[in-house]
N, C-alpha and C. Protein backbone atom coordinates (compact mmCIF):
# COMPACT_ATOMS: atom_id res chain seq x y z
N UNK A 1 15.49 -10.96 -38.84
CA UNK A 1 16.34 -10.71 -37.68
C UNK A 1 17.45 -9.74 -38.09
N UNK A 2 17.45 -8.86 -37.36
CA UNK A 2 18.69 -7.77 -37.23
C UNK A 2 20.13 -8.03 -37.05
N UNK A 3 20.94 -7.56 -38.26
CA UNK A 3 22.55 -8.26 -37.96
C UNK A 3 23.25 -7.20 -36.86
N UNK A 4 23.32 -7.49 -35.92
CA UNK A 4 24.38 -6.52 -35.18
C UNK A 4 26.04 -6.78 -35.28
N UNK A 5 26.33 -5.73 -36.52
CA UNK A 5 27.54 -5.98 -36.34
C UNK A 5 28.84 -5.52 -35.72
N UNK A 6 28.18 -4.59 -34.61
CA UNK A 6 29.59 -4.80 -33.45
C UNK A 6 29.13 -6.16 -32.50
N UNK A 7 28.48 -6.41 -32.43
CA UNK A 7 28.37 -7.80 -31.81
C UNK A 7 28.89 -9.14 -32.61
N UNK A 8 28.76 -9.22 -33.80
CA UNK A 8 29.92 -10.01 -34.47
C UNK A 8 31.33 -10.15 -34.37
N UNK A 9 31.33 -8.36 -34.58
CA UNK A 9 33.04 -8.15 -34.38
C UNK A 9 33.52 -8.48 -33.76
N UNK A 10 32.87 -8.49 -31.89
CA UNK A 10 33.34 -8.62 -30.78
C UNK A 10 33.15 -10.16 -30.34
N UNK A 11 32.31 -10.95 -31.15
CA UNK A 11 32.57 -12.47 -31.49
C UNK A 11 33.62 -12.92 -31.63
N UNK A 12 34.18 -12.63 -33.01
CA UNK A 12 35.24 -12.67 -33.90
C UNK A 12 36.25 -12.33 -33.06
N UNK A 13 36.40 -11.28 -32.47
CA UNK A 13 37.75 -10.62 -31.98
C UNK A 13 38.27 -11.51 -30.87
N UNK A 14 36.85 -12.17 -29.78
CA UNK A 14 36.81 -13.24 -28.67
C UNK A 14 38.00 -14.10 -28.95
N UNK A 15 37.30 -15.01 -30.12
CA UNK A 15 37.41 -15.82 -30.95
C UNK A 15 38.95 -16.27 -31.44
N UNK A 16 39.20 -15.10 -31.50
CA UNK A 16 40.83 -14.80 -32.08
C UNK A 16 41.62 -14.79 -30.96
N UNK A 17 41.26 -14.58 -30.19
CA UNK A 17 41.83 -14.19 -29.13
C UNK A 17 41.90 -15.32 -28.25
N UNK A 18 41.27 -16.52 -28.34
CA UNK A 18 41.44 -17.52 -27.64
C UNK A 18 42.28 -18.57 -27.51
N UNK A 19 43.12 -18.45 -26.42
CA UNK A 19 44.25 -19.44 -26.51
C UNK A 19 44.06 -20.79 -25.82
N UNK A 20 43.32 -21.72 -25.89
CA UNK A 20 42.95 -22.70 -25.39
C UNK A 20 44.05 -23.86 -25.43
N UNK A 21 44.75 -24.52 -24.67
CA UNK A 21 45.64 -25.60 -24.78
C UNK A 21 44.98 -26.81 -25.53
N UNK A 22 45.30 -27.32 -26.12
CA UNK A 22 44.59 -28.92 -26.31
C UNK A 22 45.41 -29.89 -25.80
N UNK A 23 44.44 -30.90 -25.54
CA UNK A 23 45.39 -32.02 -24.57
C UNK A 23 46.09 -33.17 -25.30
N UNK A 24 46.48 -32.79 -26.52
CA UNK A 24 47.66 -33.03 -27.11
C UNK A 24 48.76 -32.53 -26.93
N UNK A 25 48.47 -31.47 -26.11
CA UNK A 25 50.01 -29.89 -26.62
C UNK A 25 50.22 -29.96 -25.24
N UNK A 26 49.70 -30.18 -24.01
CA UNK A 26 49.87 -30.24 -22.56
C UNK A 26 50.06 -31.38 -22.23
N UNK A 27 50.51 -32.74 -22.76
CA UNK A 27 50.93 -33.79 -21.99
C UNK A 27 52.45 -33.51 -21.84
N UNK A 28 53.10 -33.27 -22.35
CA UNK A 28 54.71 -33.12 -21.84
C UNK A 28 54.38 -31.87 -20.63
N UNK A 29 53.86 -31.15 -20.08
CA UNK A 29 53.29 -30.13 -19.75
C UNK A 29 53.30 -30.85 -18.05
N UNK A 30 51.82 -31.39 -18.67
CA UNK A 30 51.14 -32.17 -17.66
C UNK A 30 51.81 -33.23 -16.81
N UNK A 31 52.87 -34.12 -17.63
CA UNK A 31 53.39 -35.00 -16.94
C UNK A 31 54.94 -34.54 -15.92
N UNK A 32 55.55 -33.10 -16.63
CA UNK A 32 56.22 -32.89 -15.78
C UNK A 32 55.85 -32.39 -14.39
N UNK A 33 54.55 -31.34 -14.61
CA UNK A 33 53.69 -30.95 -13.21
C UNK A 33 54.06 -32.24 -12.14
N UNK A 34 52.83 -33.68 -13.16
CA UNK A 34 52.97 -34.36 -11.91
C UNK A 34 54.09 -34.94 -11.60
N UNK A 35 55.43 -34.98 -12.12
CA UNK A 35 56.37 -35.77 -11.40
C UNK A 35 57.13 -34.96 -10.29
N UNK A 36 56.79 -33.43 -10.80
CA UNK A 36 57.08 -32.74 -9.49
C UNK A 36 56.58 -32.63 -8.67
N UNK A 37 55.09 -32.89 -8.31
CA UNK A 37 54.33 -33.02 -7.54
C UNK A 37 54.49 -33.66 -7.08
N UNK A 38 54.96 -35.29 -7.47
CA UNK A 38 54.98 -36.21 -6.72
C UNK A 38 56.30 -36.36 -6.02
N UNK A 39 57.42 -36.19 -6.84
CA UNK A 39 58.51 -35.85 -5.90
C UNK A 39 58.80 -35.34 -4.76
N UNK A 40 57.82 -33.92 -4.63
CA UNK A 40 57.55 -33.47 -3.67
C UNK A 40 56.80 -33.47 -2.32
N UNK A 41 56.08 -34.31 -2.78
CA UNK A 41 55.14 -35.56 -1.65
C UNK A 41 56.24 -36.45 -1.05
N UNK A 42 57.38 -37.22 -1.48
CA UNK A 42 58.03 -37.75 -0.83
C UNK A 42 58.76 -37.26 0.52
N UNK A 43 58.23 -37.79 1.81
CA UNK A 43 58.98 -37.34 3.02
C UNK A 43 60.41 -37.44 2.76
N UNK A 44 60.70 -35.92 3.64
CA UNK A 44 62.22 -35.51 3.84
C UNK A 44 62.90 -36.15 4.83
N UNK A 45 62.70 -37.09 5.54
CA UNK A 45 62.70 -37.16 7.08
C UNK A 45 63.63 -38.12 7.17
N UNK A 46 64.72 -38.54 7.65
CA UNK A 46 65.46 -39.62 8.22
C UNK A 46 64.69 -40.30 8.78
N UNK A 47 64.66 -41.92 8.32
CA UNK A 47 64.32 -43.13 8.83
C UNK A 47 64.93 -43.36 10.23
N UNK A 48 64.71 -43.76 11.39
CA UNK A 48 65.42 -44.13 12.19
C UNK A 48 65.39 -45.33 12.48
């Protein structure tokens, strides 16, 4: 089998280039999203 190596390179370069979160590094992240989210679900409205 034939090594193509600009097709490696451009593996490699992908590769490097990938910034993927892990869901270790996005829970402080994640949990502020949802408390704003949910805050924001709470009606504005005067009770009468």
């Amino acid at each position: 089998m034939k090594t193509n190596a600009r097709f490696i390179k451009s593996i490699t370069k992908a590769a490097a280039e990938n910034d993927t979160v892990m869901p270790w590094a996005r829970s402080t992240r994640r949990a502020a999203f949802i408390a704003k989210r949910q805050s924001a679900a709470l009606p504005l409205r005067k009770t009468a």
